[in-house]
PDB file of N, CA and C in Angstrom:
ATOM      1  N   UNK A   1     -82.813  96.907 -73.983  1.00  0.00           N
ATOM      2  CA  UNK A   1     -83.768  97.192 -75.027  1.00  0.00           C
ATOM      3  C   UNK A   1     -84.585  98.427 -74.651  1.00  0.00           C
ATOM      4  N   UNK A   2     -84.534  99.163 -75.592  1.00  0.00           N
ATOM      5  CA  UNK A   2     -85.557 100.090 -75.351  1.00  0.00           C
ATOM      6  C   UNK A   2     -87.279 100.221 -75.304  1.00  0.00           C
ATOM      7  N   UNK A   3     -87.749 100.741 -74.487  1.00  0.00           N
ATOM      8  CA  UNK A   3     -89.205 100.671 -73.724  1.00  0.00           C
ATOM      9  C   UNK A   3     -90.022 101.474 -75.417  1.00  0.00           C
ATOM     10  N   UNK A   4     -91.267 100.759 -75.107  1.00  0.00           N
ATOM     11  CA  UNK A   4     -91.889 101.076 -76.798  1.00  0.00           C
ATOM     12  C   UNK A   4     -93.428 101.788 -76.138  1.00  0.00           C
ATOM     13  N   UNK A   5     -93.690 103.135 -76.691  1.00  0.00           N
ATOM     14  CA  UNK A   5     -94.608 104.069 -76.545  1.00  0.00           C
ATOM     15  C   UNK A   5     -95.964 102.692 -76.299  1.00  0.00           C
ATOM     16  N   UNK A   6     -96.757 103.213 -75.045  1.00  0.00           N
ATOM     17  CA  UNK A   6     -98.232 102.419 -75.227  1.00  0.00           C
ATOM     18  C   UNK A   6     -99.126 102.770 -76.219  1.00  0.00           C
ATOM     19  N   UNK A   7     -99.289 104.167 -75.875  1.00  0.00           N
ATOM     20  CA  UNK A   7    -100.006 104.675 -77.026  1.00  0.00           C
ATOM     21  C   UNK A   7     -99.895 105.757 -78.256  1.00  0.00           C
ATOM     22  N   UNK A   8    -100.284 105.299 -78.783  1.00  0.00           N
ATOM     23  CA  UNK A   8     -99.884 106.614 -80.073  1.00  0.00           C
ATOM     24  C   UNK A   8    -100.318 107.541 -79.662  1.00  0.00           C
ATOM     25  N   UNK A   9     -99.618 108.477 -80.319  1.00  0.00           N
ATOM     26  CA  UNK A   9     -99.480 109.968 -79.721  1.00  0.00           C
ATOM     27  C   UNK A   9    -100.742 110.828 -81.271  1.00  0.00           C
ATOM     28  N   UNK A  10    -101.544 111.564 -80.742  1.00  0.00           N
ATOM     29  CA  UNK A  10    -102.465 112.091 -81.801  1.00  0.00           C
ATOM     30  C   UNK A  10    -102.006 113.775 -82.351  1.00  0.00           C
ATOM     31  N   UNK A  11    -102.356 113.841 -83.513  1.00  0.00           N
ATOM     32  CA  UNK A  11    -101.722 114.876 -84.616  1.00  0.00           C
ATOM     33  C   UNK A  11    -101.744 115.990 -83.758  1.00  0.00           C
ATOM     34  N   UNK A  12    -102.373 116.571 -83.014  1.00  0.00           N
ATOM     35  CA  UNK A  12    -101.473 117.789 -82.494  1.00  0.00           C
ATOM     36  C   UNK A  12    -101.078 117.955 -81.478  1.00  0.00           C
ATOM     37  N   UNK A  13    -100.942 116.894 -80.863  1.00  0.00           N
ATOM     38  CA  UNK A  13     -99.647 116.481 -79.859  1.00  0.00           C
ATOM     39  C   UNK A  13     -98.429 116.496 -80.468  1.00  0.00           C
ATOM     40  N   UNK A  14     -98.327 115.942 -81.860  1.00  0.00           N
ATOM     41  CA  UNK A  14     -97.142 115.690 -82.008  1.00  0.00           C
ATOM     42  C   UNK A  14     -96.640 117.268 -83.066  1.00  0.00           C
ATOM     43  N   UNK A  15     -97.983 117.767 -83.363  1.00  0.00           N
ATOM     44  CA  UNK A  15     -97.933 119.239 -83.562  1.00  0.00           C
ATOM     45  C   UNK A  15     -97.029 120.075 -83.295  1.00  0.00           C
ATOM     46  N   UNK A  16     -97.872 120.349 -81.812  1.00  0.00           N
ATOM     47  CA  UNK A  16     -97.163 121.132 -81.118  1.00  0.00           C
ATOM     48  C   UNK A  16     -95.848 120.895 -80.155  1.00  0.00           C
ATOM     49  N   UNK A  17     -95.574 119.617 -80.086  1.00  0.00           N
ATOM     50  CA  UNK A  17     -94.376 119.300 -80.021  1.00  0.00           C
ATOM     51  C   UNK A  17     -93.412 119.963 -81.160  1.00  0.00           C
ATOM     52  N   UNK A  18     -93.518 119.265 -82.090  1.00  0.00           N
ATOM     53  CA  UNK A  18     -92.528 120.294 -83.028  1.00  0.00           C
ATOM     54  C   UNK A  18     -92.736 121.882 -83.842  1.00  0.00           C
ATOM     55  N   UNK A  19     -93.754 122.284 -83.586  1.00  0.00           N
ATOM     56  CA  UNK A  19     -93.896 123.594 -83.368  1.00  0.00           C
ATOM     57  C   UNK A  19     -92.457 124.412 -82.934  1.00  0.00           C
ATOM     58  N   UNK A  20     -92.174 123.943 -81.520  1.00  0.00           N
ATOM     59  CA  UNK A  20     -90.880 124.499 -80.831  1.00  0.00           C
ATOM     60  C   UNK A  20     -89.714 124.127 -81.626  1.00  0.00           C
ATOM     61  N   UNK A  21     -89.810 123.440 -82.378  1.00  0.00           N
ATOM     62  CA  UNK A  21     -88.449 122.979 -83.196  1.00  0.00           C
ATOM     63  C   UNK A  21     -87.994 123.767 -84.142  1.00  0.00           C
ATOM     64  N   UNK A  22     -87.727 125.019 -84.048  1.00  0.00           N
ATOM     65  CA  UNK A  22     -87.242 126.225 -85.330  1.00  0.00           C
ATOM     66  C   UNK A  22     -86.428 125.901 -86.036  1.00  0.00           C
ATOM     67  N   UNK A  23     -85.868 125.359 -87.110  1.00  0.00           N
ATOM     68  CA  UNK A  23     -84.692 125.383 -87.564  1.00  0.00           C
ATOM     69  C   UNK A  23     -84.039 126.697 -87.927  1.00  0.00           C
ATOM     70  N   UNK A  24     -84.895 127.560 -88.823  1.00  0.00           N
ATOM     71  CA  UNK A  24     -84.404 128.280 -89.601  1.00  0.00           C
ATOM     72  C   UNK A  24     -85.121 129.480 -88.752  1.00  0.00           C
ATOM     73  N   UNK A  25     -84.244 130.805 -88.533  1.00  0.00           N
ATOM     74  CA  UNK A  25     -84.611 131.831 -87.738  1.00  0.00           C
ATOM     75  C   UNK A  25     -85.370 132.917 -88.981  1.00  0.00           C
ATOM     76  N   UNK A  26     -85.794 133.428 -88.256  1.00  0.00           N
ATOM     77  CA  UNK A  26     -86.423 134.658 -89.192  1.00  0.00           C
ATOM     78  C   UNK A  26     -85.930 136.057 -88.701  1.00  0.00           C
ATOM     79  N   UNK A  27     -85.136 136.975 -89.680  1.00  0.00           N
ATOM     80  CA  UNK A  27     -84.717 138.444 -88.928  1.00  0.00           C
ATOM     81  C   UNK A  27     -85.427 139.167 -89.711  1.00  0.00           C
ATOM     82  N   UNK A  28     -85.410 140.635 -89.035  1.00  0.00           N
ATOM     83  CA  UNK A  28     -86.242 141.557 -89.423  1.00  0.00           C
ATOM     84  C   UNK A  28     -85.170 142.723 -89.552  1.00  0.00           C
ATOM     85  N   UNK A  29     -85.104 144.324 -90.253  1.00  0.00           N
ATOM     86  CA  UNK A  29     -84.324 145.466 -89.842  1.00  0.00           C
ATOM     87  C   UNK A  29     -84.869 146.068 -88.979  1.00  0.00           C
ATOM     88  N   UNK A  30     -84.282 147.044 -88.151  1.00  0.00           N
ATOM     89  CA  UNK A  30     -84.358 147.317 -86.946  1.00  0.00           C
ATOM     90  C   UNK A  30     -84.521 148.976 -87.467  1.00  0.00           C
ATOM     91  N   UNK A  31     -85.734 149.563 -86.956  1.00  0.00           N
ATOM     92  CA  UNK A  31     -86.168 150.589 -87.587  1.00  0.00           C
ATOM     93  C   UNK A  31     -85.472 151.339 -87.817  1.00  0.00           C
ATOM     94  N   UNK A  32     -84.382 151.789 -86.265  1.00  0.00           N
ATOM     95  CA  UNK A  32     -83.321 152.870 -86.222  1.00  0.00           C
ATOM     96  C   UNK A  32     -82.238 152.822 -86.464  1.00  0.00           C
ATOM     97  N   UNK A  33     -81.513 151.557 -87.020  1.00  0.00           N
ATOM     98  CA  UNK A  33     -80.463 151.543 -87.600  1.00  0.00           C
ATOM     99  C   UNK A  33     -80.241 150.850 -88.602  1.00  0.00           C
ATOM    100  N   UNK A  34     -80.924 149.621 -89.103  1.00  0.00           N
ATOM    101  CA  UNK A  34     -81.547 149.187 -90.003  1.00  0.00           C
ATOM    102  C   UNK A  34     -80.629 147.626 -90.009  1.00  0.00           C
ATOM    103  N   UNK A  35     -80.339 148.065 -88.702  1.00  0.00           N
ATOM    104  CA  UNK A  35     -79.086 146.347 -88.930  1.00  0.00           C
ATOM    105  C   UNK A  35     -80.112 144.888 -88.691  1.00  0.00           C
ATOM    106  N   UNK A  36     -79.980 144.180 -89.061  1.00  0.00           N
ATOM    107  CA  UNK A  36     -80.572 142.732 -88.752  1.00  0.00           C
ATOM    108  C   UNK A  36     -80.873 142.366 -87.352  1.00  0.00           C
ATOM    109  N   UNK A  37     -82.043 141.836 -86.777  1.00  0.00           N
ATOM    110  CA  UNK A  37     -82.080 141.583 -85.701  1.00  0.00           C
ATOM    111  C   UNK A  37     -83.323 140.610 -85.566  1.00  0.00           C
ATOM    112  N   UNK A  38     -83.615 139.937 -84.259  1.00  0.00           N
ATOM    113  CA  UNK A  38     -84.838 138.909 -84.375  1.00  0.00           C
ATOM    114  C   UNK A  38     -85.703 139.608 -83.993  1.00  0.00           C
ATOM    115  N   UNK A  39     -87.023 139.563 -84.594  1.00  0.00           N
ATOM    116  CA  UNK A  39     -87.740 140.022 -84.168  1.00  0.00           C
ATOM    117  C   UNK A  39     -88.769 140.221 -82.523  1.00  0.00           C
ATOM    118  N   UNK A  40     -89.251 140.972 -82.072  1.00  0.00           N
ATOM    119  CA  UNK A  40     -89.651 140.948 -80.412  1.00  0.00           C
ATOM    120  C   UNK A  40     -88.538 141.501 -79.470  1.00  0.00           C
ATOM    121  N   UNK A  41     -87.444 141.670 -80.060  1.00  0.00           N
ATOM    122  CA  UNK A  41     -86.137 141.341 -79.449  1.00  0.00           C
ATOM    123  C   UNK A  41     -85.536 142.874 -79.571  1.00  0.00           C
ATOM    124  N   UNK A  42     -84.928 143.535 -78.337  1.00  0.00           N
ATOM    125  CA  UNK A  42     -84.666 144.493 -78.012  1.00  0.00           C
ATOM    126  C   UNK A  42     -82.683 144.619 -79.337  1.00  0.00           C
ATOM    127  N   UNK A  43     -82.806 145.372 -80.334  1.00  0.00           N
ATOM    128  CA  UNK A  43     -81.544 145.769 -80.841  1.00  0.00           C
ATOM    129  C   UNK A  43     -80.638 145.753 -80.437  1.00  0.00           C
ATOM    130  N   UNK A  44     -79.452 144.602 -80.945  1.00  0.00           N
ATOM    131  CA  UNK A  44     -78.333 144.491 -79.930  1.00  0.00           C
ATOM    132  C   UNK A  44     -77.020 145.768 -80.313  1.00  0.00           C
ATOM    133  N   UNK A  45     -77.338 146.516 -81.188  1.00  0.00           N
ATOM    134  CA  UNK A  45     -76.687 147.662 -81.797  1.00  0.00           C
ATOM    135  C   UNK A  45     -76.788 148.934 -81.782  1.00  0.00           C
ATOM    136  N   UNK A  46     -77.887 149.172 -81.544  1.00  0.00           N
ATOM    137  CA  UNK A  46     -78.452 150.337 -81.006  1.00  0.00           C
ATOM    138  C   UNK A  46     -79.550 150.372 -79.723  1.00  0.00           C
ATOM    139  N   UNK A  47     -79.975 150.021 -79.492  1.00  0.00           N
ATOM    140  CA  UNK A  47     -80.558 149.514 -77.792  1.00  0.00           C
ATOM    141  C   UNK A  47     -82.198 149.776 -77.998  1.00  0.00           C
ATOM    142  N   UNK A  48     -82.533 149.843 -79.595  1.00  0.00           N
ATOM    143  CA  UNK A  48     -84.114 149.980 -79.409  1.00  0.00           C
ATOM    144  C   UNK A  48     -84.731 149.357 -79.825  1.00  0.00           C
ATOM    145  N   UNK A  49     -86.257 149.506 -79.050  1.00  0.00           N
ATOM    146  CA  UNK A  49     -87.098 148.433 -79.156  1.00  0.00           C
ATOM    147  C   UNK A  49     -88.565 149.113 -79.489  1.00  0.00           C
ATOM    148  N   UNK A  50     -89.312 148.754 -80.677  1.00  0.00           N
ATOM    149  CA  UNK A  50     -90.323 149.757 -81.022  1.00  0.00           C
ATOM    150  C   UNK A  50     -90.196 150.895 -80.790  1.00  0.00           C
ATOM    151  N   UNK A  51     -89.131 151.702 -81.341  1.00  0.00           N
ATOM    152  CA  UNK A  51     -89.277 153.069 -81.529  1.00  0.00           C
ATOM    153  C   UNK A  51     -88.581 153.604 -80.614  1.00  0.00           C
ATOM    154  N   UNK A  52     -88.311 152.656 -79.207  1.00  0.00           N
ATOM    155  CA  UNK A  52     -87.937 153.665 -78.048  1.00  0.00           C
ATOM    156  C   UNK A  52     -86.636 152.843 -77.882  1.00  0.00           C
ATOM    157  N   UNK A  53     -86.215 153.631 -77.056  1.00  0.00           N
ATOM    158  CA  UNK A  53     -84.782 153.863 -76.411  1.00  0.00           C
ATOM    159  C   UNK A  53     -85.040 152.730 -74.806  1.00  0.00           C
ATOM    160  N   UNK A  54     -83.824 151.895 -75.225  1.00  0.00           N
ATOM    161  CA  UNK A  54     -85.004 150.897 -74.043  1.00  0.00           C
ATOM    162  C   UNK A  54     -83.593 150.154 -73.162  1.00  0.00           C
ATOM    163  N   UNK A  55     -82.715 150.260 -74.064  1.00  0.00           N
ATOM    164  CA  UNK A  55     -81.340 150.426 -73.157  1.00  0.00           C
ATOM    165  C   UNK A  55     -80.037 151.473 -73.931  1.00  0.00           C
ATOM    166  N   UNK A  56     -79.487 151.833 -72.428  1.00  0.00           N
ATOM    167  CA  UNK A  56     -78.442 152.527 -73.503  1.00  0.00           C
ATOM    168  C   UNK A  56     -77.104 152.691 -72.650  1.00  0.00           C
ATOM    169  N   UNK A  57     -76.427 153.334 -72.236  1.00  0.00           N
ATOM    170  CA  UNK A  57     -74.991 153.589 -71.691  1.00  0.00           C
ATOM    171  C   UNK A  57     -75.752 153.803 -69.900  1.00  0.00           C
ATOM    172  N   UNK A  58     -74.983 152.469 -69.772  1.00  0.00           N
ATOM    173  CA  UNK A  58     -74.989 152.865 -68.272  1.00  0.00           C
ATOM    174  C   UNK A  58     -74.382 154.153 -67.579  1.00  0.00           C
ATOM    175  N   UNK A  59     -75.062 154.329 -66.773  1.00  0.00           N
ATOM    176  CA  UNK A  59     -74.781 156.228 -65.720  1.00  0.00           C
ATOM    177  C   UNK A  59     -73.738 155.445 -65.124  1.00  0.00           C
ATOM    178  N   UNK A  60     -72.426 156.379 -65.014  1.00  0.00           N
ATOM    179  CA  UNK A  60     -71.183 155.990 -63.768  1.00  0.00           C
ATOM    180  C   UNK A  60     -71.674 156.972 -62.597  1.00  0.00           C
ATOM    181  N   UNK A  61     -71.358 155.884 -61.403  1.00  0.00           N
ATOM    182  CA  UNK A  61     -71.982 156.476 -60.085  1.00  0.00           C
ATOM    183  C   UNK A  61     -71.251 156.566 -59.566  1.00  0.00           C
ATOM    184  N   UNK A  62     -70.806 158.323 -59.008  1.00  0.00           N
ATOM    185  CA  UNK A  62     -69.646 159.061 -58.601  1.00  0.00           C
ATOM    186  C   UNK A  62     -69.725 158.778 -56.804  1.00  0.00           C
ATOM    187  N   UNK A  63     -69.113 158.923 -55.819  1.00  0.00           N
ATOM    188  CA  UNK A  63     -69.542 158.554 -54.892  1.00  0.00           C
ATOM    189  C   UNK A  63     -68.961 160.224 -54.170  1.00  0.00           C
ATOM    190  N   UNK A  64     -70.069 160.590 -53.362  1.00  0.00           N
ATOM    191  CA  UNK A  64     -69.974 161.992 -52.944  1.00  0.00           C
ATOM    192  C   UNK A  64     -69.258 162.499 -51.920  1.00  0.00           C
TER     193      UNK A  64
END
């Protein structure tokens, strides 16, 4: 049998418990290329993030 809560749990406990529960995502366009992406979140298509250039083609390292 399963064990039964002692005490009730109060409204924003159980709040912010499901707070974290997203179902449905929210996207935004991505300034510089305008493709869909989540927001906060560095462009998985073009590599930018607010405006800047924040990843891009890794340098090949020649050995001398």
């Amino acid at each position: 049998m399963a064990g039964e809560p002692k005490r009730r749990h109060s409204k924003s406990r159980k709040r912010v418990r499901r707070a974290s529960i997203s179902l449905a995502q929210s996207y935004v366009a991505c300034k510089n290329c305008g493709k869909p992406t989540l927001p906060h979140i560095v462009c998985g298509s073009c590599g930018f993030y607010n405006g800047q250039k924040v990843r891009g083609e890794k340098a090949q390292v020649t050995k001398a």
